[in-house]
C-alpha atoms as a PDB file:
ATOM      1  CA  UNK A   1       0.000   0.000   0.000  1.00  0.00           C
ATOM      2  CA  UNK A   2       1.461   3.208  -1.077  1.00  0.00           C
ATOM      3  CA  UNK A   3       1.702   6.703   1.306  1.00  0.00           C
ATOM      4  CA  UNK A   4      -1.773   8.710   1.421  1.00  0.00           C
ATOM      5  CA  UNK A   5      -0.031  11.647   1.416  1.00  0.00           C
ATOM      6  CA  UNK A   6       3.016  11.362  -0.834  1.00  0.00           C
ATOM      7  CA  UNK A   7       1.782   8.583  -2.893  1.00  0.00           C
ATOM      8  CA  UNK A   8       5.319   7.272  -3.908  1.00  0.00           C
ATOM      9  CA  UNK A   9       6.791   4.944  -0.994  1.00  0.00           C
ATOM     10  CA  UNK A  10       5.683   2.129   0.774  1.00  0.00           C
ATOM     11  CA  UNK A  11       3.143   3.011   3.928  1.00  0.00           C
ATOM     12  CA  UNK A  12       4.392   1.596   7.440  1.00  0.00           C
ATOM     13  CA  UNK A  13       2.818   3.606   9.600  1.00  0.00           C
ATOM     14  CA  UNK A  14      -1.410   3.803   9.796  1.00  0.00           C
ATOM     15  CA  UNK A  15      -2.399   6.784  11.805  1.00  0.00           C
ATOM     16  CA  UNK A  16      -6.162   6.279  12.930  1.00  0.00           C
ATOM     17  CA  UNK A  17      -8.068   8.926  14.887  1.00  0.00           C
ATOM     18  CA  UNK A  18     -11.492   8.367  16.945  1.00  0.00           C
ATOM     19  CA  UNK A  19     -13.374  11.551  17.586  1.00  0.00           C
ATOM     20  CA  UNK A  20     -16.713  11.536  18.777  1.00  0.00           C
ATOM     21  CA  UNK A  21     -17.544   8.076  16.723  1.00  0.00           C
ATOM     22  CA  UNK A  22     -15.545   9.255  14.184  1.00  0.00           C
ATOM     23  CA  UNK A  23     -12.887   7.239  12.855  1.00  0.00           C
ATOM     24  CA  UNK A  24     -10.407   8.310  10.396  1.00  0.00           C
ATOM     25  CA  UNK A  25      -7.284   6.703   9.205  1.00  0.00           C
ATOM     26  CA  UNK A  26      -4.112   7.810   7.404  1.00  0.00           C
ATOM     27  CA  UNK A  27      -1.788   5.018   5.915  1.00  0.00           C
ATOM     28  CA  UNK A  28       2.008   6.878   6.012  1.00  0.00           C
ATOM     29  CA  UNK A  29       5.206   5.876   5.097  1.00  0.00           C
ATOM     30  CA  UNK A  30       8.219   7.255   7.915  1.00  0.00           C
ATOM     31  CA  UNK A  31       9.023  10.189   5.962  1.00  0.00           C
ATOM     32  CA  UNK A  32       5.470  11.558   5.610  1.00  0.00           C
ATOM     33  CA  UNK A  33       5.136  10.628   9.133  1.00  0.00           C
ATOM     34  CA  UNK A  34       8.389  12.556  10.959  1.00  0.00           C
ATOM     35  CA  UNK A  35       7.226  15.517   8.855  1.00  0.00           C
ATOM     36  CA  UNK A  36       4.017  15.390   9.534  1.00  0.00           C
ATOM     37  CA  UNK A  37       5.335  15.062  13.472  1.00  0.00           C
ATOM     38  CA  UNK A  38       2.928  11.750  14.057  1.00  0.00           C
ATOM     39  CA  UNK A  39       6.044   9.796  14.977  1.00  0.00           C
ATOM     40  CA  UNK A  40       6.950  12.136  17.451  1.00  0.00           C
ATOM     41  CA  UNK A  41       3.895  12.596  19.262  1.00  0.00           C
ATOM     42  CA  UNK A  42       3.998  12.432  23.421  1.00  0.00           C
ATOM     43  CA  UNK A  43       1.459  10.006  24.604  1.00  0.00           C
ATOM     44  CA  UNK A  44       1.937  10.445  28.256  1.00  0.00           C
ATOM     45  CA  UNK A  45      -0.542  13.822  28.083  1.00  0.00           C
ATOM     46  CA  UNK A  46      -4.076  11.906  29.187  1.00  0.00           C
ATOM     47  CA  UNK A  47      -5.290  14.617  26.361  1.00  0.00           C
ATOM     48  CA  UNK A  48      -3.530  14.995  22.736  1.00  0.00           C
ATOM     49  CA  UNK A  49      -4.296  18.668  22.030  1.00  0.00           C
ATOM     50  CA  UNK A  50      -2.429  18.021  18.331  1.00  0.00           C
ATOM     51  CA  UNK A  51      -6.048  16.446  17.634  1.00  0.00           C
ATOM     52  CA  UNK A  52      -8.392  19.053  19.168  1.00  0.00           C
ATOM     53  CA  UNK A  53      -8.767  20.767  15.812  1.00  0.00           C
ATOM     54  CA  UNK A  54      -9.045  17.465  14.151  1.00  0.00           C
ATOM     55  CA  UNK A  55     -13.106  17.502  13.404  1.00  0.00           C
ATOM     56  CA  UNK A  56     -13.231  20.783  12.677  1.00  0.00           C
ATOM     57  CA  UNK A  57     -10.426  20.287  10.147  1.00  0.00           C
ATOM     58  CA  UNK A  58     -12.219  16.594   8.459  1.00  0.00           C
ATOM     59  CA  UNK A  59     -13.515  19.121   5.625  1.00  0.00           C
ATOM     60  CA  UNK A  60      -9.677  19.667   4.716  1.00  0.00           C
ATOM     61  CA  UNK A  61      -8.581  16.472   5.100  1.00  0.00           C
ATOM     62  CA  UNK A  62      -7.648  15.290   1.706  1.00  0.00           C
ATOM     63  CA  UNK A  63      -4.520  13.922   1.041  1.00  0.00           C
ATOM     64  CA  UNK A  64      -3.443  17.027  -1.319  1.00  0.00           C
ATOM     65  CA  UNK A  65      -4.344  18.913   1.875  1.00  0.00           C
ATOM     66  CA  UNK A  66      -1.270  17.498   3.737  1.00  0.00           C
ATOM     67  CA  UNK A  67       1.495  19.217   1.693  1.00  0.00           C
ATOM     68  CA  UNK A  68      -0.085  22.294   2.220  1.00  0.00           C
ATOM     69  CA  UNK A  69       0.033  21.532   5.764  1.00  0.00           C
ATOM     70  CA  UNK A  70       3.937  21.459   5.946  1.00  0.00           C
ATOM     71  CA  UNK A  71       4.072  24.795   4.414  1.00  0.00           C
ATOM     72  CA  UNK A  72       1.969  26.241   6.642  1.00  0.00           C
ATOM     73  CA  UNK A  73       4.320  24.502   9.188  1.00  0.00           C
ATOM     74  CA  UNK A  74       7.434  26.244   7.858  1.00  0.00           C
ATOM     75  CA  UNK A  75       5.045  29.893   8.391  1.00  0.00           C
ATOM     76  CA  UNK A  76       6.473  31.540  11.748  1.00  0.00           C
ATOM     77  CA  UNK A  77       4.824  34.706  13.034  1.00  0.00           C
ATOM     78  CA  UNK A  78       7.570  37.474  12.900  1.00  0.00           C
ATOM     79  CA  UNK A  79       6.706  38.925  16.756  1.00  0.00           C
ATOM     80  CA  UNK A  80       6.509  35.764  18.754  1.00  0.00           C
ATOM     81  CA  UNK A  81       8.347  32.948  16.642  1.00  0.00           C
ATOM     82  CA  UNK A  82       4.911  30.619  16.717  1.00  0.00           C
ATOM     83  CA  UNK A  83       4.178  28.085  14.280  1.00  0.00           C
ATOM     84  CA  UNK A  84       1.349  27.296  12.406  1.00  0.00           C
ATOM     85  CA  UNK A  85       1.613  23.524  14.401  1.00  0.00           C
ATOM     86  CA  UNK A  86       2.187  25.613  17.467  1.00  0.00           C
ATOM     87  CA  UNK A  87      -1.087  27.184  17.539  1.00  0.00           C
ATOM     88  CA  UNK A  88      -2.516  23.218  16.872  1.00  0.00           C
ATOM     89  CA  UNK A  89      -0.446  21.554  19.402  1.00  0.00           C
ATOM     90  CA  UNK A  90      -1.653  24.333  22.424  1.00  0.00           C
ATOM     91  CA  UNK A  91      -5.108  25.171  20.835  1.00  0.00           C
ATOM     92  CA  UNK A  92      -3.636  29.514  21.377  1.00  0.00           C
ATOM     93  CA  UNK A  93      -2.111  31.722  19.487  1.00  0.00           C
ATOM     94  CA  UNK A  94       1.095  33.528  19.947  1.00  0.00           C
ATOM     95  CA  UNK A  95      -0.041  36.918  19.786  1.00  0.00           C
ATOM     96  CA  UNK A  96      -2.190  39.509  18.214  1.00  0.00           C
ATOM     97  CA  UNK A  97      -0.395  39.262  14.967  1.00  0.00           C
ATOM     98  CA  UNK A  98      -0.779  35.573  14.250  1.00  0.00           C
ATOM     99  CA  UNK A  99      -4.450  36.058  13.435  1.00  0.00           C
ATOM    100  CA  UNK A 100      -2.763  38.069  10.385  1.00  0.00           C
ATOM    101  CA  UNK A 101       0.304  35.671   9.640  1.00  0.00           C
ATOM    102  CA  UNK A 102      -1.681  32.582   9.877  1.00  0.00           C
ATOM    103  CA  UNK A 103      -5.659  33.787   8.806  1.00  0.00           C
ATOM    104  CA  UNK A 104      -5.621  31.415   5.374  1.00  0.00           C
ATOM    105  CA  UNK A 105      -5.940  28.736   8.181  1.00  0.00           C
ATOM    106  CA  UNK A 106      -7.037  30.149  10.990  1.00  0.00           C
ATOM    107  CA  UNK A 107     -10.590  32.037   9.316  1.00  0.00           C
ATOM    108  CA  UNK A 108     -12.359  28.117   8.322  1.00  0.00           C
ATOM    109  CA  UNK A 109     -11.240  26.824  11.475  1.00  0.00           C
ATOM    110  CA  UNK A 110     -13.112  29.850  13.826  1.00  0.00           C
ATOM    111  CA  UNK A 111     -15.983  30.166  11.242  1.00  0.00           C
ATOM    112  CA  UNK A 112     -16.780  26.193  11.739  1.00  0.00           C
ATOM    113  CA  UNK A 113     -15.802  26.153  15.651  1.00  0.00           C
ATOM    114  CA  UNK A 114     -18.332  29.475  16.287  1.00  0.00           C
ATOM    115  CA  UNK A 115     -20.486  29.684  13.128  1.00  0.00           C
ATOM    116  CA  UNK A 116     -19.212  33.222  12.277  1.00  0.00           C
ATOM    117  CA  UNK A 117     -15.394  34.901  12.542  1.00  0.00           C
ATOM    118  CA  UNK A 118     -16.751  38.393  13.638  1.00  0.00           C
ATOM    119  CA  UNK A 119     -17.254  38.753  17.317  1.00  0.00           C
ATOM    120  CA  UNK A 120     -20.113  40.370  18.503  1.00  0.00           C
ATOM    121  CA  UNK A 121     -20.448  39.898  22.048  1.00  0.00           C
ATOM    122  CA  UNK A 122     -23.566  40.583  24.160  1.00  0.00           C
ATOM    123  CA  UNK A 123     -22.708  43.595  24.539  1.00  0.00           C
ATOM    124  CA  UNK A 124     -22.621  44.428  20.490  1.00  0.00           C
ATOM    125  CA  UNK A 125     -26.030  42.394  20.106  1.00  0.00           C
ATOM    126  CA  UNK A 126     -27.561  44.770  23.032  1.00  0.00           C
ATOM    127  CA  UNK A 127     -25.894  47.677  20.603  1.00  0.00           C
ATOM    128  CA  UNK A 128     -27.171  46.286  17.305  1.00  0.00           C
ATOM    129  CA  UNK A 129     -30.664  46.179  18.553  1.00  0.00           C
ATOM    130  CA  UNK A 130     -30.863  49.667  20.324  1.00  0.00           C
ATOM    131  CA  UNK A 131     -29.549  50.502  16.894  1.00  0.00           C
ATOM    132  CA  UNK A 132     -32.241  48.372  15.286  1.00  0.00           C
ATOM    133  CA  UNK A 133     -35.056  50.025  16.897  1.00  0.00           C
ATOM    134  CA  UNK A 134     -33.392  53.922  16.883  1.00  0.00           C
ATOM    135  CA  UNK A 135     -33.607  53.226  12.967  1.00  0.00           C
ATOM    136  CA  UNK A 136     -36.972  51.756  12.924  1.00  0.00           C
ATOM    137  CA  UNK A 137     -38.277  54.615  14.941  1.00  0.00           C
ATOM    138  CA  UNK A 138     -36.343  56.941  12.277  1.00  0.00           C
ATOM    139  CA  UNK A 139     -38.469  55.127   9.278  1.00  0.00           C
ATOM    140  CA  UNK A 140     -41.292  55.603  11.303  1.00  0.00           C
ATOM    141  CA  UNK A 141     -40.846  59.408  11.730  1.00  0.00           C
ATOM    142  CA  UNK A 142     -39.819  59.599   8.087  1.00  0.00           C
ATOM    143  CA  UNK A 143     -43.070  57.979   6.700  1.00  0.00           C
ATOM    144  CA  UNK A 144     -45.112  59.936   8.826  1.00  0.00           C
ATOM    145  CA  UNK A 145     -43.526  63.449   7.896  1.00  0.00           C
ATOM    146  CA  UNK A 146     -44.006  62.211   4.489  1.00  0.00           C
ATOM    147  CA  UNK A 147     -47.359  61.519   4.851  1.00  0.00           C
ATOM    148  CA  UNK A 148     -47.883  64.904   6.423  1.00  0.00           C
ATOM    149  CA  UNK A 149     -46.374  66.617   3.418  1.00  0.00           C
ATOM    150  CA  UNK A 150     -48.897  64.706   0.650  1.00  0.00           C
ATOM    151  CA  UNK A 151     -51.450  65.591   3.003  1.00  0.00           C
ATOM    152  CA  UNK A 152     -50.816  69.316   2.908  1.00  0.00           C
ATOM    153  CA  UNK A 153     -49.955  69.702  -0.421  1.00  0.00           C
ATOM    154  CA  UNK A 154     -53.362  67.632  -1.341  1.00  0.00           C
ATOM    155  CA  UNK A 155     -55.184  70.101   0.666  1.00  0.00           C
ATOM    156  CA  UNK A 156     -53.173  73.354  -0.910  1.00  0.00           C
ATOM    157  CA  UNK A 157     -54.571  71.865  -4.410  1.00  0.00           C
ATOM    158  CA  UNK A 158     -58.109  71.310  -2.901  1.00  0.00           C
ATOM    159  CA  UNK A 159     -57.845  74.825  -1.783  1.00  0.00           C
ATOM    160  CA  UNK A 160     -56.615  76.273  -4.916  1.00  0.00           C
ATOM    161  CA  UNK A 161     -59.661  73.917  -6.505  1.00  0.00           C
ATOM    162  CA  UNK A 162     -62.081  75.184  -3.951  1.00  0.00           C
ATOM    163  CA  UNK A 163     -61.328  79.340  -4.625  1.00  0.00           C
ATOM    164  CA  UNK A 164     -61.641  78.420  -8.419  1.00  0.00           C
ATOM    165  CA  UNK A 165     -65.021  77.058  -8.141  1.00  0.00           C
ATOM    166  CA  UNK A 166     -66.593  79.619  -5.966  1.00  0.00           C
ATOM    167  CA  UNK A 167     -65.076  82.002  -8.799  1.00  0.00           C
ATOM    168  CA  UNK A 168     -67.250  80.026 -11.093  1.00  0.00           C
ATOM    169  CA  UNK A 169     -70.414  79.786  -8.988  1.00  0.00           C
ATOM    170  CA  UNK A 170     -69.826  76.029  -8.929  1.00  0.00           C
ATOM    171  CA  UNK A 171     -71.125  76.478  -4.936  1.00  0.00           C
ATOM    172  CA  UNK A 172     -72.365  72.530  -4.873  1.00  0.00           C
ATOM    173  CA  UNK A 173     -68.771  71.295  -5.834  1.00  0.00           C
ATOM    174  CA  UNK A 174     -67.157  73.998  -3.846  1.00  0.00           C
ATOM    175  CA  UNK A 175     -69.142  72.463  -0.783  1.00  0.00           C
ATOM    176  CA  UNK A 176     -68.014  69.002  -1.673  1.00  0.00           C
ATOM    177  CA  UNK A 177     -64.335  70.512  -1.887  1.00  0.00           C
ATOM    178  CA  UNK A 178     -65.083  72.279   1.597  1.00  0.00           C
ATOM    179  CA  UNK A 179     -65.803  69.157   3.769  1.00  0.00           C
ATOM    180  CA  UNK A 180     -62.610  67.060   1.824  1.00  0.00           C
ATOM    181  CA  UNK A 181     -60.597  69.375   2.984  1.00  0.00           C
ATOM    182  CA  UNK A 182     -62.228  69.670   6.471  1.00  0.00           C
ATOM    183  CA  UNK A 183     -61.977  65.465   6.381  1.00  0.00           C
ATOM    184  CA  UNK A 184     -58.343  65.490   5.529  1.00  0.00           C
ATOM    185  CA  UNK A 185     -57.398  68.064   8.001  1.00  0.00           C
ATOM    186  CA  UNK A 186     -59.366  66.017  10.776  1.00  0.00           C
ATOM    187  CA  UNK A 187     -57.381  62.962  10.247  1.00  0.00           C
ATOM    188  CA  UNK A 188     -53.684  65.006  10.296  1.00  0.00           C
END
């Protein structure tokens, strides 16, 4: 059987992970392995923090994935010196600046962990909604000082309406003019 992640030598080593039911298995030849650092893992820890991320990582765990993940190994963040397999080995970063040096990797892995990579906070959603309802009561306001303005220019042309028919002697329309106007001003 040949390496799942090189493809070319002979696999001796099958790496097998069980997470939450979840088994997955890697067949590796020694190479792959000490570079991937499975050979050298410390199995006295009664927890093996180099597999917390695993299940939120299955959706990149192709076997063209694993080259990739040696280059990202090689990345070092230029303030504290941490590596990409740093920040999987302790499950922390660094510092502030390896969100930035290492966010290719970093942005699926928060989005799947907490469903979004922006923080909010309950404080922000408490914000967002004061916001919310400042705006709705804005609209609000804005519809009804619109409404206000058809209604006074609709009684301006009524006016302007009612002056031309009592010009003409039209005094039955001009009446029926009269109490529009009177109705429209009664619902302001």
């Amino acid at each position: 059987m040949l390496c799942d992640n090189c493809g070319k030598r002979e696999a001796n080593i099958r790496y097998s992970e069980n997470i939450n039911g979840i088994t997955k298995e890697l067949n590796l030849c020694e190479e792959c392995s000490k570079k991937l650092g499975i050979t050298n893992m410390d199995f006295s820890m009664p927890i093996d923090f180099s597999s917390f991320f695993g299940e939120f990582m299955e959706d990149f765990a192709t076997p063209d994935f694993m080259p990739l993940l040696n280059e990202v190994k090689t990345l070092k963040c230029n303030q504290c010196g941490y590596t990409f397999d740093d920040i999987v080995n302790t499950g922390r970063l660094g510092c502030g600046n390896c969100y930035e040096v290492f966010e290719s990797r970093l942005d699926p892995i928060i989005k799947k962990i907490q469903g979004s990579n922006k923080h909010v906070g309950r404080i922000g959603k408490i914000i967002d909604n004061k916001i919310d309802e400042k705006l709705s009561k804005t609209d609000n306001k804005e519809q009804e000082t619109q409404k206000e303005q058809k209604q006074e220019s609709k009684i301006e042309q009524l006016q302007e309406e009612l002056k031309q028919a009592i010009k003409e002697e039209k005094y039955e329309e001009a009446a029926k003019l009269r109490d529009e106007i009177k109705k429209i001003e009664g619902n302001k």
